[in-house]
C-alpha atoms as a PDB file:
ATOM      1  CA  UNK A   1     -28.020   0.820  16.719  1.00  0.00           C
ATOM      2  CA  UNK A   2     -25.045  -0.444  18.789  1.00  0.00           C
ATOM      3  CA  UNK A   3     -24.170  -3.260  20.359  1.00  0.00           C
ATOM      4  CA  UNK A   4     -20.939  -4.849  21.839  1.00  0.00           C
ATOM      5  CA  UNK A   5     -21.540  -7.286  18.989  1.00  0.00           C
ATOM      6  CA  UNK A   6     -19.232  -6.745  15.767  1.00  0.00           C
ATOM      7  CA  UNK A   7     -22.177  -5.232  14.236  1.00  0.00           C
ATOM      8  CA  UNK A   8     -21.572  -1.285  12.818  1.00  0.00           C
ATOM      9  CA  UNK A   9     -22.995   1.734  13.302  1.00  0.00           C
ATOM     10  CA  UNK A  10     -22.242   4.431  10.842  1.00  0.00           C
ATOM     11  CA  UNK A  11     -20.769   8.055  12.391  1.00  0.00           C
ATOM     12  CA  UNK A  12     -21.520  10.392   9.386  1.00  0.00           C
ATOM     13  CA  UNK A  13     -22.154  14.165   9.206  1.00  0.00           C
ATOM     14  CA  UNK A  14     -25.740  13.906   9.938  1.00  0.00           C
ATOM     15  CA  UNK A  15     -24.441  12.755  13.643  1.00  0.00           C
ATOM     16  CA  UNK A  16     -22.223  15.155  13.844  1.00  0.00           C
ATOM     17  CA  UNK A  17     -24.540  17.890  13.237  1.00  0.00           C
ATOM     18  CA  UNK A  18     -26.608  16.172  16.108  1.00  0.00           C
ATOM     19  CA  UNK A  19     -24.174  16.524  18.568  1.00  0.00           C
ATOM     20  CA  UNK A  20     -21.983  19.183  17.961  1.00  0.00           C
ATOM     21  CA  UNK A  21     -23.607  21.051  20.557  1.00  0.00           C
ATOM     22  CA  UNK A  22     -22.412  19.134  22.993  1.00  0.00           C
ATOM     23  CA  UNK A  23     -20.011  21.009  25.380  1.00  0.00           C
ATOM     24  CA  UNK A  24     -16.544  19.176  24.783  1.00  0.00           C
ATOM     25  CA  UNK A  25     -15.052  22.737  25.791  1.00  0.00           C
ATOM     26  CA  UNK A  26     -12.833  20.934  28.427  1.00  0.00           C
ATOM     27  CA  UNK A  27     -11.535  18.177  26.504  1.00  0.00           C
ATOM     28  CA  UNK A  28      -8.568  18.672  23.957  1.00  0.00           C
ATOM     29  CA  UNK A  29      -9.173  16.025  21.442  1.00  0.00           C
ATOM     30  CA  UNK A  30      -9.918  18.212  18.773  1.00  0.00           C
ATOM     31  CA  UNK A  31      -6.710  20.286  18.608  1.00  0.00           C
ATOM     32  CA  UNK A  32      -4.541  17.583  19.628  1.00  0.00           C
ATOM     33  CA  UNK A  33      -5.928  15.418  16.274  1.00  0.00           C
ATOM     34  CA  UNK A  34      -5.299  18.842  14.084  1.00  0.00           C
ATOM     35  CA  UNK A  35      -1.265  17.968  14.469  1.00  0.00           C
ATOM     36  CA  UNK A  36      -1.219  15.262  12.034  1.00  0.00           C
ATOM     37  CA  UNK A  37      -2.538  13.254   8.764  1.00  0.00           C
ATOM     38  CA  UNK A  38      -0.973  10.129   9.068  1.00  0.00           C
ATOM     39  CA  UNK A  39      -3.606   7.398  10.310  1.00  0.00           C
ATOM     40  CA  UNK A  40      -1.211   5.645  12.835  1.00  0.00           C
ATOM     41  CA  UNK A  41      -0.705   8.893  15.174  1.00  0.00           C
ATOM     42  CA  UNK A  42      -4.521  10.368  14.712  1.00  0.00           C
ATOM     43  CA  UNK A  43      -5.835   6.606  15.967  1.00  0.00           C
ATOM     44  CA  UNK A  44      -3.538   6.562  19.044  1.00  0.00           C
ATOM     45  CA  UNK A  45      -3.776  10.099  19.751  1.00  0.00           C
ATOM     46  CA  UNK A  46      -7.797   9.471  20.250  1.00  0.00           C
ATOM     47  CA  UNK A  47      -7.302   6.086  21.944  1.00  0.00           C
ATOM     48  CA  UNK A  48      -5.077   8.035  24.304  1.00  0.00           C
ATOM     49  CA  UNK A  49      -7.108  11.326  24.832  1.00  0.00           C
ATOM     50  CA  UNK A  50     -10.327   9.141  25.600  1.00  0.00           C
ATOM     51  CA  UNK A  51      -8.984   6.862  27.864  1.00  0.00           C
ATOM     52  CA  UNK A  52      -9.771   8.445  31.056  1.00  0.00           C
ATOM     53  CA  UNK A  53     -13.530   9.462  29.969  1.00  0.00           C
ATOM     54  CA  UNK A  54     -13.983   5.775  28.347  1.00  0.00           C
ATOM     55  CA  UNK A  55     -11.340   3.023  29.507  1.00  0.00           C
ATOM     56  CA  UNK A  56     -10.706   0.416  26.975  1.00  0.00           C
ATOM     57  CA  UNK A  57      -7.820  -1.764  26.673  1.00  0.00           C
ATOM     58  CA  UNK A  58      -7.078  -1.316  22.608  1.00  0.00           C
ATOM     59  CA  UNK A  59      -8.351  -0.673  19.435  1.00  0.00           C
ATOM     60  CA  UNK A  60      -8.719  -2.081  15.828  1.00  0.00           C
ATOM     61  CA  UNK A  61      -8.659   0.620  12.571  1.00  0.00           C
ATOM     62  CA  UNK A  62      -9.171  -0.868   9.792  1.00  0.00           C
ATOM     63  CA  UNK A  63      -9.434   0.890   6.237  1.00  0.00           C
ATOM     64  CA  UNK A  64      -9.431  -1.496   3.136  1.00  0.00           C
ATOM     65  CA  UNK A  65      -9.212   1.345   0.915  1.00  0.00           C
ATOM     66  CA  UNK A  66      -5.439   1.664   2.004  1.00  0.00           C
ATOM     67  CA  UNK A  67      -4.625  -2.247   2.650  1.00  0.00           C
ATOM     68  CA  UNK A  68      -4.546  -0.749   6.105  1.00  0.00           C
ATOM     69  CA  UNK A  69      -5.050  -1.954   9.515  1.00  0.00           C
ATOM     70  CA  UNK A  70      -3.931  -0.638  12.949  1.00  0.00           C
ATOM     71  CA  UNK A  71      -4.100  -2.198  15.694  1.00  0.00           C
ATOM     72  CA  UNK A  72      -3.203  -1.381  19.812  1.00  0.00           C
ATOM     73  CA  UNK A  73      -3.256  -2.561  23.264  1.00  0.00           C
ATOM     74  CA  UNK A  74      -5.557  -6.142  23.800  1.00  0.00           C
ATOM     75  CA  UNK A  75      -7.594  -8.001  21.737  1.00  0.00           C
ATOM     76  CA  UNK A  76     -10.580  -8.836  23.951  1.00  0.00           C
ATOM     77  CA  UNK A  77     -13.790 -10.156  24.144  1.00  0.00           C
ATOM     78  CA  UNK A  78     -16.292  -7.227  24.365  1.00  0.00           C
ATOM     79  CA  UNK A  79     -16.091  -4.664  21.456  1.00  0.00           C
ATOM     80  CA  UNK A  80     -18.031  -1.897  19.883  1.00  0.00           C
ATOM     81  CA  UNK A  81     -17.417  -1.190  16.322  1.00  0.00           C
ATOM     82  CA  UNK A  82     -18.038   1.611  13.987  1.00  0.00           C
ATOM     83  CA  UNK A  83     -18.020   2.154  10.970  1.00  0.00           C
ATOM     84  CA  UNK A  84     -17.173   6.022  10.122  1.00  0.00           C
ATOM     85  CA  UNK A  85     -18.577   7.959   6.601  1.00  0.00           C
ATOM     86  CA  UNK A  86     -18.764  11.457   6.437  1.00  0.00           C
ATOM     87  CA  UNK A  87     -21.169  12.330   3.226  1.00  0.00           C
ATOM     88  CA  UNK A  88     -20.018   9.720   0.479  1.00  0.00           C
ATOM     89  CA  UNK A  89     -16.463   9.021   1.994  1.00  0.00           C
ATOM     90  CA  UNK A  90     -15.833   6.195   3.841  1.00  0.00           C
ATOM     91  CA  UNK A  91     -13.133   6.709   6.609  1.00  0.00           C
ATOM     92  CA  UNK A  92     -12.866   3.204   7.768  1.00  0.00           C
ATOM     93  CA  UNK A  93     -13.690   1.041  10.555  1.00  0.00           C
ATOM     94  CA  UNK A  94     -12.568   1.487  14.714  1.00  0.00           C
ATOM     95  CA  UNK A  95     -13.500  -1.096  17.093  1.00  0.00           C
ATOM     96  CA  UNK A  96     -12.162  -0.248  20.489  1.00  0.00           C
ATOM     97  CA  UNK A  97     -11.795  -3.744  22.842  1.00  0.00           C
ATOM     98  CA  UNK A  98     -12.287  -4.119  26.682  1.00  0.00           C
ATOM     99  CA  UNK A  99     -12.669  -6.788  29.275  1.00  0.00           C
ATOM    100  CA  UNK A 100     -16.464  -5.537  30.546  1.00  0.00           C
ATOM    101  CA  UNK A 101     -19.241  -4.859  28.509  1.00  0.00           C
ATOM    102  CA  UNK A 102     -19.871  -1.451  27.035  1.00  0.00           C
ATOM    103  CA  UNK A 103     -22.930  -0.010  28.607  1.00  0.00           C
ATOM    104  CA  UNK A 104     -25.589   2.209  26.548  1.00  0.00           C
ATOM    105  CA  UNK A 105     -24.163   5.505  28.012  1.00  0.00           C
ATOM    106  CA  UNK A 106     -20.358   4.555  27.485  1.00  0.00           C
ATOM    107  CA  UNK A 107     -21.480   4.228  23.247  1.00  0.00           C
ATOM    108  CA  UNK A 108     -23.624   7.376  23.364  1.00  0.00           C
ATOM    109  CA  UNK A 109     -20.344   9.048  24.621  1.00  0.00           C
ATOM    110  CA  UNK A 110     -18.495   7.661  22.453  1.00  0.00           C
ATOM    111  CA  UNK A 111     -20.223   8.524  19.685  1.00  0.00           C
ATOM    112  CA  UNK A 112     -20.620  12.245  20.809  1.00  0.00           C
ATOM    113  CA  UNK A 113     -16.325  11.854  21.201  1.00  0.00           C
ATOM    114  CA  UNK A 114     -15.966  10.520  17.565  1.00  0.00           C
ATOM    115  CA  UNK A 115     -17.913  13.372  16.634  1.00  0.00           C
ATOM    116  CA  UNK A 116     -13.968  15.295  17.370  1.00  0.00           C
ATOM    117  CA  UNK A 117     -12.014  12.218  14.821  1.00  0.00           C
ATOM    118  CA  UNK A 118     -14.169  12.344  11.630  1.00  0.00           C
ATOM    119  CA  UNK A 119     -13.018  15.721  10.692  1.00  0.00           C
ATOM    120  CA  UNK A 120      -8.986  14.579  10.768  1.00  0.00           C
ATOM    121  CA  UNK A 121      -9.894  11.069   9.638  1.00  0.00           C
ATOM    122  CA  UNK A 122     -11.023  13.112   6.668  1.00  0.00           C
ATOM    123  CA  UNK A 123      -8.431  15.161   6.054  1.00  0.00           C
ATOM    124  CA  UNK A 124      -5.630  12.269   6.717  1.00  0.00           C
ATOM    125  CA  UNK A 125      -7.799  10.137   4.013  1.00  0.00           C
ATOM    126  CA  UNK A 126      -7.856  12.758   1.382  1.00  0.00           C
ATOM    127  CA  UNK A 127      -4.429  13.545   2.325  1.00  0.00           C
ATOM    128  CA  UNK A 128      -3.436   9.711   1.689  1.00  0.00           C
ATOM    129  CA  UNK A 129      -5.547   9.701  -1.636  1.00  0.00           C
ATOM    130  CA  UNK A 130      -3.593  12.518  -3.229  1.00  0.00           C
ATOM    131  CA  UNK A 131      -0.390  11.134  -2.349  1.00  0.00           C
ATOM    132  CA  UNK A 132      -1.390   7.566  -3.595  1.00  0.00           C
ATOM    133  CA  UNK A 133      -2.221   9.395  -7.140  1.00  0.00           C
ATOM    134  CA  UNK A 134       1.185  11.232  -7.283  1.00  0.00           C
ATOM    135  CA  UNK A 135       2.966   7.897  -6.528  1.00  0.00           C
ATOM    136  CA  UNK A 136       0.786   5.648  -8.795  1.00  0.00           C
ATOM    137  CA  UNK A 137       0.957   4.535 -12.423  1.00  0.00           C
ATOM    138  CA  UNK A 138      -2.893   5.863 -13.684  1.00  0.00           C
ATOM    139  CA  UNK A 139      -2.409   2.664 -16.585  1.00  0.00           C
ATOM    140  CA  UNK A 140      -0.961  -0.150 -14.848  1.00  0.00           C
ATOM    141  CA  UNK A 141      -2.061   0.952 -10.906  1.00  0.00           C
ATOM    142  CA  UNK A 142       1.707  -0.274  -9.621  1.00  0.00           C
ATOM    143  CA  UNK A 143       3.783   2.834  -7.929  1.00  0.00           C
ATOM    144  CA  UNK A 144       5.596   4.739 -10.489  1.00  0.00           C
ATOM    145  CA  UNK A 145       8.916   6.347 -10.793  1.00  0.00           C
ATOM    146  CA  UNK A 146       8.491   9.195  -8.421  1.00  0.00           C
ATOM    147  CA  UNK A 147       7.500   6.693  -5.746  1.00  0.00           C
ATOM    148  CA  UNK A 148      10.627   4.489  -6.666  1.00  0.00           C
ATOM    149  CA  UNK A 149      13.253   7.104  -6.263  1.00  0.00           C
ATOM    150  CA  UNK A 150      11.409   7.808  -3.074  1.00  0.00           C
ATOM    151  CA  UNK A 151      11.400   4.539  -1.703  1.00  0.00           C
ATOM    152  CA  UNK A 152      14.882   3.461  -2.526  1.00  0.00           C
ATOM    153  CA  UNK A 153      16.380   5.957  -0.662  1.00  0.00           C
ATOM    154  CA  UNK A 154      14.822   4.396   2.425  1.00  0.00           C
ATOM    155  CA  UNK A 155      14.882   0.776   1.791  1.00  0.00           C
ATOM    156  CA  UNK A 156      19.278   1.140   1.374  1.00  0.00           C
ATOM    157  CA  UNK A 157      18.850   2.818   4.599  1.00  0.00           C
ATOM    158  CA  UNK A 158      16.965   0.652   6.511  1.00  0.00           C
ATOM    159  CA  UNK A 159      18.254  -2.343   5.023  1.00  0.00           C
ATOM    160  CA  UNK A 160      22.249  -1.039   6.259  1.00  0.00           C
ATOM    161  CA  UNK A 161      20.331   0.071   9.514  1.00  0.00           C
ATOM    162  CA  UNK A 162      19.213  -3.683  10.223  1.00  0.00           C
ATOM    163  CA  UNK A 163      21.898  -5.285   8.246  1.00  0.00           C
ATOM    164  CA  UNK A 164      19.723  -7.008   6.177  1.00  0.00           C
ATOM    165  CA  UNK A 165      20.111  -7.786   2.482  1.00  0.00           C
ATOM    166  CA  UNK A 166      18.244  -5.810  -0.218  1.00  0.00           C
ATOM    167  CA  UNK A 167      17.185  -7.248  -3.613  1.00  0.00           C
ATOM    168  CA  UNK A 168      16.511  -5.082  -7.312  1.00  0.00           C
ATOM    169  CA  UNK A 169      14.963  -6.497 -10.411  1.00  0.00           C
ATOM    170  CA  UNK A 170      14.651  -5.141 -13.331  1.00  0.00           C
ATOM    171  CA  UNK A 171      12.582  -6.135 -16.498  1.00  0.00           C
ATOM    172  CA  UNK A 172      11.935  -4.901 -19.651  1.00  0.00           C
ATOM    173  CA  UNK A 173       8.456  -6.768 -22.401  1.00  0.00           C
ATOM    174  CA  UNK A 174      10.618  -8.215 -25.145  1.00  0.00           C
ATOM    175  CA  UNK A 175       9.626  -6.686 -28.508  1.00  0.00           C
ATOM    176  CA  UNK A 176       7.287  -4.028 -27.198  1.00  0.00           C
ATOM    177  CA  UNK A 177       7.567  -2.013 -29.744  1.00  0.00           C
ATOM    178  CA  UNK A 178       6.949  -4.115 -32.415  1.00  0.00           C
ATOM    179  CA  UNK A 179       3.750  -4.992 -30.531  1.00  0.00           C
ATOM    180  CA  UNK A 180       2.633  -1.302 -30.258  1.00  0.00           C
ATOM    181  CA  UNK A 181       3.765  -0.820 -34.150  1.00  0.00           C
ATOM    182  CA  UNK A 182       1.519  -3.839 -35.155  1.00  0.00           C
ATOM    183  CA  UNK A 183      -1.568  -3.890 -32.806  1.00  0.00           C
ATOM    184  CA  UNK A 184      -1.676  -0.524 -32.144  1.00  0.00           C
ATOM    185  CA  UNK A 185      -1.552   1.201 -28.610  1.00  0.00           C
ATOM    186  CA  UNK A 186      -4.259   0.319 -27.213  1.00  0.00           C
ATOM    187  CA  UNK A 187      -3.114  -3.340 -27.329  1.00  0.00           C
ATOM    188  CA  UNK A 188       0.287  -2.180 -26.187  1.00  0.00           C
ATOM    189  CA  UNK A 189      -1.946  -0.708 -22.936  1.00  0.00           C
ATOM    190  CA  UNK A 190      -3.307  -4.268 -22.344  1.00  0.00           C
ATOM    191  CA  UNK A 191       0.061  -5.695 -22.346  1.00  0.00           C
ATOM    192  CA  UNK A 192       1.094  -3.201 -19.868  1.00  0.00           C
ATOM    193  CA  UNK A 193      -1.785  -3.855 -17.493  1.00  0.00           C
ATOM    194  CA  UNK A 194      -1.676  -7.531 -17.808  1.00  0.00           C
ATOM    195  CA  UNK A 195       2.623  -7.939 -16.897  1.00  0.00           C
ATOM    196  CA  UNK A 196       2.237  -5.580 -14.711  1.00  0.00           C
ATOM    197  CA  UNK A 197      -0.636  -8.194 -13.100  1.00  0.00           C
ATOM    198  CA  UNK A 198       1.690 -11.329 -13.556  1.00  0.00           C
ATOM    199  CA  UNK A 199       4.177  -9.584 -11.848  1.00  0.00           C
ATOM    200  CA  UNK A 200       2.315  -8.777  -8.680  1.00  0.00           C
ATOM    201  CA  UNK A 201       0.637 -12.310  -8.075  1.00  0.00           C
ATOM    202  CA  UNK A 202       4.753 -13.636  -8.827  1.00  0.00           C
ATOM    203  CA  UNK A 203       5.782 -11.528  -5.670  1.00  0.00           C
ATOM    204  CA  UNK A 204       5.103 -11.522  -2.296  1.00  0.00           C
ATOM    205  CA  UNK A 205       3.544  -9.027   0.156  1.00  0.00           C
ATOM    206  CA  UNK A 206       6.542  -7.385   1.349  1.00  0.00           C
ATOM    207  CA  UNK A 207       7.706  -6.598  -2.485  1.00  0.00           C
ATOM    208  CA  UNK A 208       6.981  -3.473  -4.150  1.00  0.00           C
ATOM    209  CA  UNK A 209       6.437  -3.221  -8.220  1.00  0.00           C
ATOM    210  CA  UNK A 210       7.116   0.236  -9.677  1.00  0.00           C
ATOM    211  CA  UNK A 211       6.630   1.013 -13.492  1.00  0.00           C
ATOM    212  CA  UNK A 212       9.572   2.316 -14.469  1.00  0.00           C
ATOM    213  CA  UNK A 213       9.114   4.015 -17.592  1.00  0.00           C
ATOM    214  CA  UNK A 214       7.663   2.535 -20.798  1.00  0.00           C
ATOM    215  CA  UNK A 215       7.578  -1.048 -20.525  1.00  0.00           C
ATOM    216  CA  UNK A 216      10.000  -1.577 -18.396  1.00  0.00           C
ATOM    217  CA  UNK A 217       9.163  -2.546 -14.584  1.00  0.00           C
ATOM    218  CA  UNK A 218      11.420  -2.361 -10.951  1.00  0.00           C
ATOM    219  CA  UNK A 219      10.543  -4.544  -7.991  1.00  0.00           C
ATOM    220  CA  UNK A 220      12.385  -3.916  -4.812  1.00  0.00           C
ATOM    221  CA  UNK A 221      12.934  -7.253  -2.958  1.00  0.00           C
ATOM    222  CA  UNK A 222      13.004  -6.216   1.177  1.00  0.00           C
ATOM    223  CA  UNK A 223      15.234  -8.770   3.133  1.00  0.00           C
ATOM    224  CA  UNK A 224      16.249 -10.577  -0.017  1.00  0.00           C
ATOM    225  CA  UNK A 225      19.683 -11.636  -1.164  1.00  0.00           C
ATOM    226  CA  UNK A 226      21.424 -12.429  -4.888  1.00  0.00           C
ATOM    227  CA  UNK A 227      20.505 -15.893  -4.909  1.00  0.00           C
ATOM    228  CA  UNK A 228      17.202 -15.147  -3.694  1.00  0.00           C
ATOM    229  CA  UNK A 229      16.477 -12.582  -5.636  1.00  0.00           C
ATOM    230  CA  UNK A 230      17.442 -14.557  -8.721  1.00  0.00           C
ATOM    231  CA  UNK A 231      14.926 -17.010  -7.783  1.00  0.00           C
ATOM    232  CA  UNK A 232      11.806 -14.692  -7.547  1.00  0.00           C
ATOM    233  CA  UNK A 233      13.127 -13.003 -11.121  1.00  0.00           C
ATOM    234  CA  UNK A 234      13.196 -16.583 -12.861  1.00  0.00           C
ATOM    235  CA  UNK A 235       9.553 -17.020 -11.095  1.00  0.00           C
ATOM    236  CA  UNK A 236       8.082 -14.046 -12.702  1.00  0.00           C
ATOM    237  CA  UNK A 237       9.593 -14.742 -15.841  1.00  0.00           C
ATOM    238  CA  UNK A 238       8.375 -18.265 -15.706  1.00  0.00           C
ATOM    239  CA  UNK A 239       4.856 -16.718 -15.180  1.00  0.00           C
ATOM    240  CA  UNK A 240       4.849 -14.213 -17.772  1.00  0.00           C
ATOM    241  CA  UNK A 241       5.836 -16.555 -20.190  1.00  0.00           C
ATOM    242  CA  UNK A 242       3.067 -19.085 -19.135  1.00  0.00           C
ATOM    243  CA  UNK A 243       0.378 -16.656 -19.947  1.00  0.00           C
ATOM    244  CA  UNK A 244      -1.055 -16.096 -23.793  1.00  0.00           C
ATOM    245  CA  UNK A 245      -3.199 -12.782 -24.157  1.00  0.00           C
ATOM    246  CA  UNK A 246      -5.753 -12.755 -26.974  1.00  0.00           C
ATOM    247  CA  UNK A 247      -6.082  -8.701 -28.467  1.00  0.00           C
ATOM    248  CA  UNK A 248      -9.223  -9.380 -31.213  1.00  0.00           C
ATOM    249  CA  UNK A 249      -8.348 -12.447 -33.258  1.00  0.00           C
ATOM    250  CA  UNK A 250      -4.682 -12.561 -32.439  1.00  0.00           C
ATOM    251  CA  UNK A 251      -2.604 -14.179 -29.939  1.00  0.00           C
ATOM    252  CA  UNK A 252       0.349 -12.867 -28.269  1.00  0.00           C
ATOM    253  CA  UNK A 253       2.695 -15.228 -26.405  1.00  0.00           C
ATOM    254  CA  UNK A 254       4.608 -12.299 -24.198  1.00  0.00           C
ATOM    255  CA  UNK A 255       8.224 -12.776 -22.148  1.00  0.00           C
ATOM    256  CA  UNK A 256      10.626 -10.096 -20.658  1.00  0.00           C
ATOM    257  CA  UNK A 257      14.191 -10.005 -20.172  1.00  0.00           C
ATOM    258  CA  UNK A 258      15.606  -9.776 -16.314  1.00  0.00           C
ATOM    259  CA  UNK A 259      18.364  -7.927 -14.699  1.00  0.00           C
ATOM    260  CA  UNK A 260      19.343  -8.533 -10.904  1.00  0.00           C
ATOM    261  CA  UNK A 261      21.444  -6.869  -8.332  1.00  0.00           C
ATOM    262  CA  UNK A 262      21.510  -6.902  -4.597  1.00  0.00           C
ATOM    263  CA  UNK A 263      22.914  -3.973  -2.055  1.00  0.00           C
ATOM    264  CA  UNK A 264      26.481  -4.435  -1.452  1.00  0.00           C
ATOM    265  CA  UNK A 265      28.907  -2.928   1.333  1.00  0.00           C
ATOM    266  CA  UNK A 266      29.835  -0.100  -0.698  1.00  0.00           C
ATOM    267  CA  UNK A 267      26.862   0.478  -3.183  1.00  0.00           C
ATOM    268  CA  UNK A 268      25.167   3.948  -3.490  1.00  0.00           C
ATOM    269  CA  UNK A 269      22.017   4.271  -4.791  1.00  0.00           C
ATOM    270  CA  UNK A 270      23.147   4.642  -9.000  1.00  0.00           C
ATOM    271  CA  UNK A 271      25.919   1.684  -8.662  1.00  0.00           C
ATOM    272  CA  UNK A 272      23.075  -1.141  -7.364  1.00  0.00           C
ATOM    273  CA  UNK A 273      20.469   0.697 -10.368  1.00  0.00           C
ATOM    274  CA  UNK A 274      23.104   0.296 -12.679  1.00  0.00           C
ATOM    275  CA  UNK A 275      24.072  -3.337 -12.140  1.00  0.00           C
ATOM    276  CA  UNK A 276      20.686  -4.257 -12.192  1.00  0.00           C
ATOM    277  CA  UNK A 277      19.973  -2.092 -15.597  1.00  0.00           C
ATOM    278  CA  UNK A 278      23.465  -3.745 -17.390  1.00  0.00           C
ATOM    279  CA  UNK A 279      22.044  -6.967 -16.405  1.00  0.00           C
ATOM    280  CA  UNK A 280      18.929  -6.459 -18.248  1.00  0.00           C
ATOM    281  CA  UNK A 281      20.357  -5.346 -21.060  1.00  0.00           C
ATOM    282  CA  UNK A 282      22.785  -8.353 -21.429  1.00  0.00           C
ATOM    283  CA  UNK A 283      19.981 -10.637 -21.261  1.00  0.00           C
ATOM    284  CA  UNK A 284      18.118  -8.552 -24.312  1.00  0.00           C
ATOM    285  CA  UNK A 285      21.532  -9.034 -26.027  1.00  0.00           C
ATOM    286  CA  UNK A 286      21.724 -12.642 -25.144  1.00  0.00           C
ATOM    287  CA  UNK A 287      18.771 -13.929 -27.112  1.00  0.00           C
ATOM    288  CA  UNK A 288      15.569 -12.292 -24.059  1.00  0.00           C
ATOM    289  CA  UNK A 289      13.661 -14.133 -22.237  1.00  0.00           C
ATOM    290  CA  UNK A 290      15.825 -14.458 -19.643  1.00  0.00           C
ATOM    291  CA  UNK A 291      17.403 -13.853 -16.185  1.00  0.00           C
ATOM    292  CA  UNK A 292      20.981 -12.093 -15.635  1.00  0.00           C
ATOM    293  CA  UNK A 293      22.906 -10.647 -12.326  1.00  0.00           C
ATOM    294  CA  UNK A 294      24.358  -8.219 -12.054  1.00  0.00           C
END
């Protein structure tokens, strides 16, 4: 059932098999969604391609699985929502938004006209799952070192484009590998998975944690300068310290050594890694536990 309450309705394949005889011959929504996979363009490509058969003023897409909402035109009072599954995969939620009520026959038709967005919403999520695996650490579930040397790339660029400052920290688990040597692996695993937790409630949203290689860990600090920078490394490592993680009848009091750097004027990609990496060493060398810039 539908309403222009928030309630859902669920678009699956069974409702697509219902209506797929429906002559849409003379509208070009399907081909039009077959030119991409990312969310952002399918959504407004739709919103745009229905507007003249069903005027609304916006839309809402919302898809937890991706931390991912989209949102266009007007937020208003009247809305229809659905939420779309296609066999066992959930492709999210759309509520579209305009000033008058939505009668029985607009939602019928636009049910029969999501019929032509499941099969691309489908696509574009699988599409977005596979590249989420290639770019994700399977142990600690932070982006790994593929996705790093993909994102730095961009963030120097857009952070020169908008002339905004760019932050780098590196860290490294003092005495890992004593830890593996004496616990064994698998307690080396939990260590992983638990700094690598300590680090993400220490940042905020607009930082991005990467596992590095081993136990060492990169966060990339967006619109973030030396001293601040600094700040958030000393936070972490104030955090990680503060924790004690039990592994069977032993204790483990864990801390990590810090290296900093920030984007300068004439820094390529390998001189602001490096500063950051000499850093981190120097605090190992220093006594751990600690934060150094670089």
């Amino acid at each position: 059932m539908v309403t222009n309450s928030p309630h859902l309705a669920v678009v699956n394949s069974n409702t697509f098999e219902a209506t797929k005889t429906v002559n849409l011959h003379h509208y070009d929504i399907s081909s039009a969604l077959q030119t991409t996979l990312e969310f952002n363009q399918l959504l407004n490509i739709f919103s745009n391609k229905i507007q003249n058969l069903l005027p609304h003023s916006g839309f809402i897409y919302s898809n937890p699985a991706f931390d991912l909402e989209i949102q266009n035109g007007i937020v208003t009072r009247n809305t229809c929502s659905y939420a779309l599954k296609i066999e066992d995969l959930s492709l999210g939620e759309l509520k579209l938004m305009r000033r008058q009520k939505f009668s029985a026959a607009d939602m019928s038709l636009l049910e029969t006209l999501l019929c032509c967005l499941i099969y691309p919403l489908k696509n574009a999520t699988l599409y977005k799952q596979a590249i989420n695996q290639a770019f994700t650490d399977p142990l600690t579930q932070t982006q790994n070192r593929t996705a790093f040397n993909d994102s730095v790339e961009r963030e120097i660029y857009l952070a020169r484009r908008s002339n905004k400052p760019l932050g780098l920290i590196f860290l490294d688990i003092d005495h890992f590998k004593a830890i593996n040597d004496q616990f064994g692996h698998e307690c080396g695993d939990i260590v992983l998975t638990s700094v690598a937790k300590w680090i993400r409630e220490s940042i905020r949203n607009s930082d991005v944690v990467y596992r590095y290689g081993g136990e060492e860990f990169v966060v990339l600090l967006r619109e973030t300068d030396a001293e601040g920078a600094l700040l958030l490394a000393e936070r972490i490592r104030r955090h990680i310290e503060n924790h004690t993680l039990a592994y069977g009848m032993e204790t483990l009091k864990l801390t990590a050594s810090f290296g900093v750097s920030s984007l300068r004027d004439n820094d390529d990609i390998e001189h602001l890694l490096v500063r950051a990496d000499q850093a981190m060493y120097r605090a190992k060398n220093s006594g751990r536990n600690r934060v150094v810039a670089g």
